[in-house]
PDB file of N, CA and C in Angstrom:
ATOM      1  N   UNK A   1      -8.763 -20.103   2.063  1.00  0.00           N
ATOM      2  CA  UNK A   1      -7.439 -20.655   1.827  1.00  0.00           C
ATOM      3  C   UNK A   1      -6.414 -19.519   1.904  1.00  0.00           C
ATOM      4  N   UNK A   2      -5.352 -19.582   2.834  1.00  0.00           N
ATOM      5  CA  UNK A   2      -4.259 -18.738   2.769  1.00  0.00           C
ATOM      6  C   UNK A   2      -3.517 -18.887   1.594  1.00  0.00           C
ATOM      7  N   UNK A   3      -3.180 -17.407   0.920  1.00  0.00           N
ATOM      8  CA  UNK A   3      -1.877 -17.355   0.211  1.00  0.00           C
ATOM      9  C   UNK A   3      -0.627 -17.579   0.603  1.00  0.00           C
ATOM     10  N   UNK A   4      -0.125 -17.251  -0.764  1.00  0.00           N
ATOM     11  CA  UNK A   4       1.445 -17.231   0.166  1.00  0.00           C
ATOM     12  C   UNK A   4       2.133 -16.181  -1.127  1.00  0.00           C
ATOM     13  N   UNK A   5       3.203 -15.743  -0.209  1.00  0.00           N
ATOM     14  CA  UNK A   5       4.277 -14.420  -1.019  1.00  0.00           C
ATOM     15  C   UNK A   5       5.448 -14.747  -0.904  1.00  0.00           C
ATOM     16  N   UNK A   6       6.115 -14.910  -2.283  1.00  0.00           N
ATOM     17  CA  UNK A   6       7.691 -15.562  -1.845  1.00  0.00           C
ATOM     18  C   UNK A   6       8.438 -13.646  -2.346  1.00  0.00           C
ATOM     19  N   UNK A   7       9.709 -13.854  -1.569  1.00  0.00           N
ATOM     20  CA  UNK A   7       9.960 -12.367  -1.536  1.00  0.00           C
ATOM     21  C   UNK A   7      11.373 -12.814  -2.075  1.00  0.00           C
ATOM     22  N   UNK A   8      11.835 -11.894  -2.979  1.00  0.00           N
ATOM     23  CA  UNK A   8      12.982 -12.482  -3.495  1.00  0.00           C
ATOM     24  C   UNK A   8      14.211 -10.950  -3.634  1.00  0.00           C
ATOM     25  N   UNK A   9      15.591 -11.078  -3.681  1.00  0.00           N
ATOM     26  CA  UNK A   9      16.443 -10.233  -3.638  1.00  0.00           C
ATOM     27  C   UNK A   9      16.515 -10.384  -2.380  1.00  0.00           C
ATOM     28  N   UNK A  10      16.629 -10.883  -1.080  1.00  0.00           N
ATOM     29  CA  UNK A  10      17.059 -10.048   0.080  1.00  0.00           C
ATOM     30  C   UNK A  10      18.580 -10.140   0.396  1.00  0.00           C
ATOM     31  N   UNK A  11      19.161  -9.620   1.248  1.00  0.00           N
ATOM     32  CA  UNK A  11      20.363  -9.405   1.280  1.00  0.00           C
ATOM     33  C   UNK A  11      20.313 -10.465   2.562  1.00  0.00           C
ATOM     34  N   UNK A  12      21.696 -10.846   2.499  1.00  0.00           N
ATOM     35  CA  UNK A  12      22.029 -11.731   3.321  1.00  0.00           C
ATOM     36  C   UNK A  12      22.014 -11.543   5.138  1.00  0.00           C
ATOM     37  N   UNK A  13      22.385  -9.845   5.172  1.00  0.00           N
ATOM     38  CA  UNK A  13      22.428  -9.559   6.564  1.00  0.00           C
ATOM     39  C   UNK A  13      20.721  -9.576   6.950  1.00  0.00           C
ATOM     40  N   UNK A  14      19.904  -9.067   6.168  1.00  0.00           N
ATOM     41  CA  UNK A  14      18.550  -9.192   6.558  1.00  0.00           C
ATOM     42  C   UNK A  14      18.206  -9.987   6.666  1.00  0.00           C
ATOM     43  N   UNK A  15      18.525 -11.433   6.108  1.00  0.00           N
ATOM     44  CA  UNK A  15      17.984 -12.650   6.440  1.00  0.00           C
ATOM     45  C   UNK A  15      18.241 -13.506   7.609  1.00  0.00           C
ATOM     46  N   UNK A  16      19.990 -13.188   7.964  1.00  0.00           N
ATOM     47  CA  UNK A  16      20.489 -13.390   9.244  1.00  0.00           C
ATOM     48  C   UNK A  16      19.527 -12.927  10.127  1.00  0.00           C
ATOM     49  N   UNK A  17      19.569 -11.181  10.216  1.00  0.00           N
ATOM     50  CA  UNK A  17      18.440 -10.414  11.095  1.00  0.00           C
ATOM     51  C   UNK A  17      17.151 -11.123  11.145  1.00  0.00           C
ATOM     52  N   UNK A  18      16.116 -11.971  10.234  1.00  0.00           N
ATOM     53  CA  UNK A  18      15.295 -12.452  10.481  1.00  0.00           C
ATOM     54  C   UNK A  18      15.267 -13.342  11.516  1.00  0.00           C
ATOM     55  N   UNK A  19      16.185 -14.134  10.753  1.00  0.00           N
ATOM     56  CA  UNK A  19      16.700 -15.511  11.411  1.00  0.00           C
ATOM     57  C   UNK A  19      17.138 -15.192  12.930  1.00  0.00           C
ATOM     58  N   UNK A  20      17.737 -14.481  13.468  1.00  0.00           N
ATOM     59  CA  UNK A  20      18.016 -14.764  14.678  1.00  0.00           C
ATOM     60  C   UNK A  20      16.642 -14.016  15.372  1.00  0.00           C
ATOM     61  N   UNK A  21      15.747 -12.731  14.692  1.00  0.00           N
ATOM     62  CA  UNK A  21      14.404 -12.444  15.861  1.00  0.00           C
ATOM     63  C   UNK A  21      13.705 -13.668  16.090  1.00  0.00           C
ATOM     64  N   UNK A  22      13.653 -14.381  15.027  1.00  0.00           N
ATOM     65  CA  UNK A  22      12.645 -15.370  15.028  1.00  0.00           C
ATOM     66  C   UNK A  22      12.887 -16.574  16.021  1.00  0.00           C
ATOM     67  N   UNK A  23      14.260 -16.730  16.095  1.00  0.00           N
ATOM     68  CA  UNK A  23      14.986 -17.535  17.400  1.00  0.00           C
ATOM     69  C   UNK A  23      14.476 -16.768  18.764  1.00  0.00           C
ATOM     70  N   UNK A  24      14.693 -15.254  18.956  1.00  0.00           N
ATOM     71  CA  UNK A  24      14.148 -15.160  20.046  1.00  0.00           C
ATOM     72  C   UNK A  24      12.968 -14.945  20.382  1.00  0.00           C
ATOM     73  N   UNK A  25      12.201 -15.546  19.250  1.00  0.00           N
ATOM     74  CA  UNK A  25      10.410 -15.333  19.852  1.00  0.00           C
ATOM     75  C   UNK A  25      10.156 -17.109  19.172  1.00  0.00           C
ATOM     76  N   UNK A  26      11.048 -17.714  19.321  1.00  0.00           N
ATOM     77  CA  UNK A  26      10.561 -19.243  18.889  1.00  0.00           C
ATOM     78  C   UNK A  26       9.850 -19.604  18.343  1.00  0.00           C
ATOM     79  N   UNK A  27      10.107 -19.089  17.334  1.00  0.00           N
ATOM     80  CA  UNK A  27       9.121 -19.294  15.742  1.00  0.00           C
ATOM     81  C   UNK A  27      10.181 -19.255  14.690  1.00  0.00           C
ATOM     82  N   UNK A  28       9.967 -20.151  13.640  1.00  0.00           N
ATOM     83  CA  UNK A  28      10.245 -20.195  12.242  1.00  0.00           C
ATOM     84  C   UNK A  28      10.414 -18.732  11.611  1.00  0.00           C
ATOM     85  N   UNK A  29      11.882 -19.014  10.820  1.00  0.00           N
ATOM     86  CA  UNK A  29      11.722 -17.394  10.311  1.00  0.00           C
ATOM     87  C   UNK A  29      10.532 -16.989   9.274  1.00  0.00           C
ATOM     88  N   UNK A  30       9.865 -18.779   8.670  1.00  0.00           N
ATOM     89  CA  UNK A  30       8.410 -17.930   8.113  1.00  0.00           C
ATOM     90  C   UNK A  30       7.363 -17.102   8.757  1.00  0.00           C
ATOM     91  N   UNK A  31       7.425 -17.974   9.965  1.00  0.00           N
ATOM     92  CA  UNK A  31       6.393 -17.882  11.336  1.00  0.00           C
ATOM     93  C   UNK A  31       6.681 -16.132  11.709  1.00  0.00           C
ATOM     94  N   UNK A  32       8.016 -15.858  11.609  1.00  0.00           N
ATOM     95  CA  UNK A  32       8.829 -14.542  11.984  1.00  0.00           C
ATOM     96  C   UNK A  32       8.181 -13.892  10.893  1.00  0.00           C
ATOM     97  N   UNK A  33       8.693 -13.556   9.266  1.00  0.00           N
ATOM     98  CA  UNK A  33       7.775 -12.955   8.497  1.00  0.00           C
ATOM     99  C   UNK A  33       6.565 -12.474   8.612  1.00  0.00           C
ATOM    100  N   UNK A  34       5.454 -13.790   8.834  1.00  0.00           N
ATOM    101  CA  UNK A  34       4.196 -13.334   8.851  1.00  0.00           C
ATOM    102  C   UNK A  34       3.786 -12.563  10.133  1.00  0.00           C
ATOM    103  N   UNK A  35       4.513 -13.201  10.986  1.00  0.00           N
ATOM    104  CA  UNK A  35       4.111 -11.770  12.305  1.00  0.00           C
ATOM    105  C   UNK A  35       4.268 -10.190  11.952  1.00  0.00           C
ATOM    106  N   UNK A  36       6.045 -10.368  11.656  1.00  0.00           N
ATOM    107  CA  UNK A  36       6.089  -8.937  11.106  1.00  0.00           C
ATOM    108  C   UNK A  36       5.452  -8.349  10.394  1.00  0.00           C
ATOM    109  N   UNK A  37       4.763  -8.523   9.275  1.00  0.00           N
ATOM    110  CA  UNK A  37       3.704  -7.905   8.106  1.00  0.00           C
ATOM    111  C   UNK A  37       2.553  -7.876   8.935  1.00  0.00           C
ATOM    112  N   UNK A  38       1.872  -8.326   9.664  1.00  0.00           N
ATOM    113  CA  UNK A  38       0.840  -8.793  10.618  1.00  0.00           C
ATOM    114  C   UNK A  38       0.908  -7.343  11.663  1.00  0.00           C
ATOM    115  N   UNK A  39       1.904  -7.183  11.989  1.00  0.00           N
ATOM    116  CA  UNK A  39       1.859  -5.944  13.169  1.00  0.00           C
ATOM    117  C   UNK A  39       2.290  -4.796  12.237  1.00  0.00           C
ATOM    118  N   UNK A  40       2.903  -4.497  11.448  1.00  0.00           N
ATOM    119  CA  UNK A  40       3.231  -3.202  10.751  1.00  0.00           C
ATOM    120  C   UNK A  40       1.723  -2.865   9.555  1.00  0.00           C
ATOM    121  N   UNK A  41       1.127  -4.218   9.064  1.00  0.00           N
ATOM    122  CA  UNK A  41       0.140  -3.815   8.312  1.00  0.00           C
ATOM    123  C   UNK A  41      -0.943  -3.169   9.108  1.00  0.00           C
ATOM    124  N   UNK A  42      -0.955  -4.422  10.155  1.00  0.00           N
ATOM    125  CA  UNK A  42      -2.714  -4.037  11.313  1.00  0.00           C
ATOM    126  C   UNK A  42      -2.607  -2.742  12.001  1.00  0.00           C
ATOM    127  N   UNK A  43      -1.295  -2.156  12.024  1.00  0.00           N
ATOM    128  CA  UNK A  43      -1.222  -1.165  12.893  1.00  0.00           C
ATOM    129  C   UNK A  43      -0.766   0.803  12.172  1.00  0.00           C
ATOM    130  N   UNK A  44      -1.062   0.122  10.474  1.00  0.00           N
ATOM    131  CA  UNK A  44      -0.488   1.549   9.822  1.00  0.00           C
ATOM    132  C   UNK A  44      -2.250   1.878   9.457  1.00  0.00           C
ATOM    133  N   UNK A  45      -2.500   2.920   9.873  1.00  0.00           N
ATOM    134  CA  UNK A  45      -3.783   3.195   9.666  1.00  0.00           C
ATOM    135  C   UNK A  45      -4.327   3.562   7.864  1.00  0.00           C
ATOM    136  N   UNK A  46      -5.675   3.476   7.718  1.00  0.00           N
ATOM    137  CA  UNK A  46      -6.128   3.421   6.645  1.00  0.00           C
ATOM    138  C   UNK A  46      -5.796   4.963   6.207  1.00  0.00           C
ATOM    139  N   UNK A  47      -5.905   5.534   4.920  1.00  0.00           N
ATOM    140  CA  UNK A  47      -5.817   6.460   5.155  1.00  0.00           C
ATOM    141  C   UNK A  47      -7.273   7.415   4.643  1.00  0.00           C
ATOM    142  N   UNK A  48      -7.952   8.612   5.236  1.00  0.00           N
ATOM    143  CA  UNK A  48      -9.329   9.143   4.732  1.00  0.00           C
ATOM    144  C   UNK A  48      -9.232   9.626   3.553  1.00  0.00           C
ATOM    145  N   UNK A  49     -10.859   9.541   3.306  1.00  0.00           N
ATOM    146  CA  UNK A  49     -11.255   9.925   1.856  1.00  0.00           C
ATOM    147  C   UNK A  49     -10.466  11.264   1.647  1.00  0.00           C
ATOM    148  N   UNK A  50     -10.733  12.318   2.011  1.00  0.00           N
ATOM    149  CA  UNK A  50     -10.018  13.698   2.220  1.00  0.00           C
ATOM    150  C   UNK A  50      -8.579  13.450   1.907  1.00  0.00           C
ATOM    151  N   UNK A  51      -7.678  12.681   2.598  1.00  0.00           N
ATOM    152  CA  UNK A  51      -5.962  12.370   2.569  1.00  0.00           C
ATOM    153  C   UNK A  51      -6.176  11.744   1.063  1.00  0.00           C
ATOM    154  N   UNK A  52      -6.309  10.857   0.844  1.00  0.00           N
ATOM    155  CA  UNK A  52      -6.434  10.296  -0.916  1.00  0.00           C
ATOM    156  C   UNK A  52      -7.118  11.659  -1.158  1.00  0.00           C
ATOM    157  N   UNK A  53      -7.841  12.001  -1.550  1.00  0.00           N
ATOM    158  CA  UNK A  53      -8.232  13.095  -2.154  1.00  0.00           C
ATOM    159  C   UNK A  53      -7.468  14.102  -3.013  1.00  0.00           C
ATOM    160  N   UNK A  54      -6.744  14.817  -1.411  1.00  0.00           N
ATOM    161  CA  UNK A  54      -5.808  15.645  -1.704  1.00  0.00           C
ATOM    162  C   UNK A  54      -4.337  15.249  -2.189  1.00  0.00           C
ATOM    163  N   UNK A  55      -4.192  14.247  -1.837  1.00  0.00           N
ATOM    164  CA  UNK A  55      -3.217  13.107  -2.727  1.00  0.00           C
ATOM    165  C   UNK A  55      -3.035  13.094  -4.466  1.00  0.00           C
ATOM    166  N   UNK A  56      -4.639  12.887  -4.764  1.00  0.00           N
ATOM    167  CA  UNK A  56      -4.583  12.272  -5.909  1.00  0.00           C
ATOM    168  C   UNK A  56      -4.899  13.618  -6.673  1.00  0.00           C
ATOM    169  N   UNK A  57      -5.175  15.360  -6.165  1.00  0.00           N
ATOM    170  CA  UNK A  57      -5.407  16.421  -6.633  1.00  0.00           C
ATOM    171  C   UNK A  57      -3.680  17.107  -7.032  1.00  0.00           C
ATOM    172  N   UNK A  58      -3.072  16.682  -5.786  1.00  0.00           N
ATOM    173  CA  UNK A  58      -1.527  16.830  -5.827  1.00  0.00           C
ATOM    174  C   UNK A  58      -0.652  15.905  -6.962  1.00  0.00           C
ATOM    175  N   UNK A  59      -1.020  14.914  -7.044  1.00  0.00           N
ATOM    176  CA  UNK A  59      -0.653  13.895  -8.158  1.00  0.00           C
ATOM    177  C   UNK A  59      -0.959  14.680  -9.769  1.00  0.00           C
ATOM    178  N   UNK A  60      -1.905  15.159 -10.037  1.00  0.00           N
ATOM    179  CA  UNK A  60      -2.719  15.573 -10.891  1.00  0.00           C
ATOM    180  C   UNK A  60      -2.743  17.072 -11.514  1.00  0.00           C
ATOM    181  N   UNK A  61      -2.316  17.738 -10.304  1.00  0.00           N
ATOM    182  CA  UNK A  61      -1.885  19.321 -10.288  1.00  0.00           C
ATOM    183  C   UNK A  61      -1.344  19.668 -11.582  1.00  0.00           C
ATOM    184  N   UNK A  62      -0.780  19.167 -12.531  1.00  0.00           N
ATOM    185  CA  UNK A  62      -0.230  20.205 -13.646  1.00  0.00           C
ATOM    186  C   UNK A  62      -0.893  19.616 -15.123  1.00  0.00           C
ATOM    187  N   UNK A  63      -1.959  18.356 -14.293  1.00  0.00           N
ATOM    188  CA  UNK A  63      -3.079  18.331 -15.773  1.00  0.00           C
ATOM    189  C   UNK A  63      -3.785  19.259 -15.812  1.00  0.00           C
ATOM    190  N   UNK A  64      -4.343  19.352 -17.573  1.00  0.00           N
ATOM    191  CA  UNK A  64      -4.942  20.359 -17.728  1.00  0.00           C
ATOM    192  C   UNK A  64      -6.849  19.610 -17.485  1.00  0.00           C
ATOM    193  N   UNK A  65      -7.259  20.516 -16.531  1.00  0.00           N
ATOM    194  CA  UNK A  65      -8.655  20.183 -15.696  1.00  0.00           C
ATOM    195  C   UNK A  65      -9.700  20.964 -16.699  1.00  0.00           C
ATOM    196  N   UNK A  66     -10.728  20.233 -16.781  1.00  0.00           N
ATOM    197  CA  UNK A  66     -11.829  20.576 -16.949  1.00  0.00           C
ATOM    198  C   UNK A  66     -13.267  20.635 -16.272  1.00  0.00           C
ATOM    199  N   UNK A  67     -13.715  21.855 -15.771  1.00  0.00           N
ATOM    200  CA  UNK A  67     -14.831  21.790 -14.731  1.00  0.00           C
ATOM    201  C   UNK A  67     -15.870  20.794 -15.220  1.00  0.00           C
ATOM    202  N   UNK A  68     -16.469  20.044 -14.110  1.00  0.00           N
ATOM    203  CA  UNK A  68     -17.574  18.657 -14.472  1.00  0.00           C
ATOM    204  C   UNK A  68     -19.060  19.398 -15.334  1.00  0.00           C
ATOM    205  N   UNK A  69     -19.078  20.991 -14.817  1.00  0.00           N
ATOM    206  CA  UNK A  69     -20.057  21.420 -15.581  1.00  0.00           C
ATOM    207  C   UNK A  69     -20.106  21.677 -17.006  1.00  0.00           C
ATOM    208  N   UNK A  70     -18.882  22.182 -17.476  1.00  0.00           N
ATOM    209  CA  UNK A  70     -18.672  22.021 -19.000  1.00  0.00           C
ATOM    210  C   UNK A  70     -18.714  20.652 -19.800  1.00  0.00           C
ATOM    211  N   UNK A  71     -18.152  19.762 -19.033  1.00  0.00           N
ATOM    212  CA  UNK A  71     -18.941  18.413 -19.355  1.00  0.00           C
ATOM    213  C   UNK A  71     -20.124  17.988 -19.201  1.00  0.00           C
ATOM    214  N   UNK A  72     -20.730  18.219 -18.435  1.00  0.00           N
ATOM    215  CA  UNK A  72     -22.055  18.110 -18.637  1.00  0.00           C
ATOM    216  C   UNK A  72     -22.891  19.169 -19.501  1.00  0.00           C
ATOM    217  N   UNK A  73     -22.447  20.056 -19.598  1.00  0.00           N
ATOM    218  CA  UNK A  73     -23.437  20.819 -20.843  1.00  0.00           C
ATOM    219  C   UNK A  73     -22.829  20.581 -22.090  1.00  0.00           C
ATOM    220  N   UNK A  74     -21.378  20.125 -22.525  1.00  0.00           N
ATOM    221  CA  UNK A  74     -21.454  19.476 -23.624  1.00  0.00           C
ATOM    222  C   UNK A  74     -22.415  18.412 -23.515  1.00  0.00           C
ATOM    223  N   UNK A  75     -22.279  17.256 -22.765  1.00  0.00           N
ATOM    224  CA  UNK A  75     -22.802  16.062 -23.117  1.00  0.00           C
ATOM    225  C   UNK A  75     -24.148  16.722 -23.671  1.00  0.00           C
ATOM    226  N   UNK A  76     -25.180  17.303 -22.858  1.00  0.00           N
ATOM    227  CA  UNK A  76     -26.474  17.885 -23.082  1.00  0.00           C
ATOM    228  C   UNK A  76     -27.003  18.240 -24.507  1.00  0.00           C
ATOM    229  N   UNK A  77     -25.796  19.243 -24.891  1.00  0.00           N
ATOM    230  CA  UNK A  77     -25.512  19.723 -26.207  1.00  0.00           C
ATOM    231  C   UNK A  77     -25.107  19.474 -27.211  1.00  0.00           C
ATOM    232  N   UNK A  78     -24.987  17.735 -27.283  1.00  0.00           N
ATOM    233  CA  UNK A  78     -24.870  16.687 -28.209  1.00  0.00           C
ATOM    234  C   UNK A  78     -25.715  16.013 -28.507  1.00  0.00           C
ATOM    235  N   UNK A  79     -27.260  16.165 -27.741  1.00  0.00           N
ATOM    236  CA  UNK A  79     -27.796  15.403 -28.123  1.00  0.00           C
ATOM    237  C   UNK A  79     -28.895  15.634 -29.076  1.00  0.00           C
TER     238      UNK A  79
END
């Protein structure tokens, strides 16, 4: 079963702008919507483990880190 996404705030000139691409490819400006999300989603590539990676190391950069080995020899050393 398809969803559906209602999108709300748009400005009036963007909706015009919908409204008339969708006239020149003869489709409904819903019909217009879902194309557009359809070609900008299918066509922005995923991004690699490595890119998130270094993403989420850059995100993270001014927590204070603890090496996985000191955690693991606490855990060890609790028991």
């Amino acid at each position: 079963m398809a969803g559906s996404l209602h999108v709300r705030n748009l400005d009036e000139d963007l909706i015009s702008k919908l409204k008339l691409r969708a006239a020149r490819h003869g489709r409904s400006a819903e019909a217009e919507h879902r194309a557009i999300l359809r070609q900008v989603l299918d066509t922005e590539p995923e991004p690699s483990f490595d890119d998130l990676a270094a993403e989420l190391r850059e995100l993270t950069a001014s927590r204070k880190q603890t090496p996985s080995e000191l955690l693991q020899r606490e855990g060890r050393d609790e028991r």
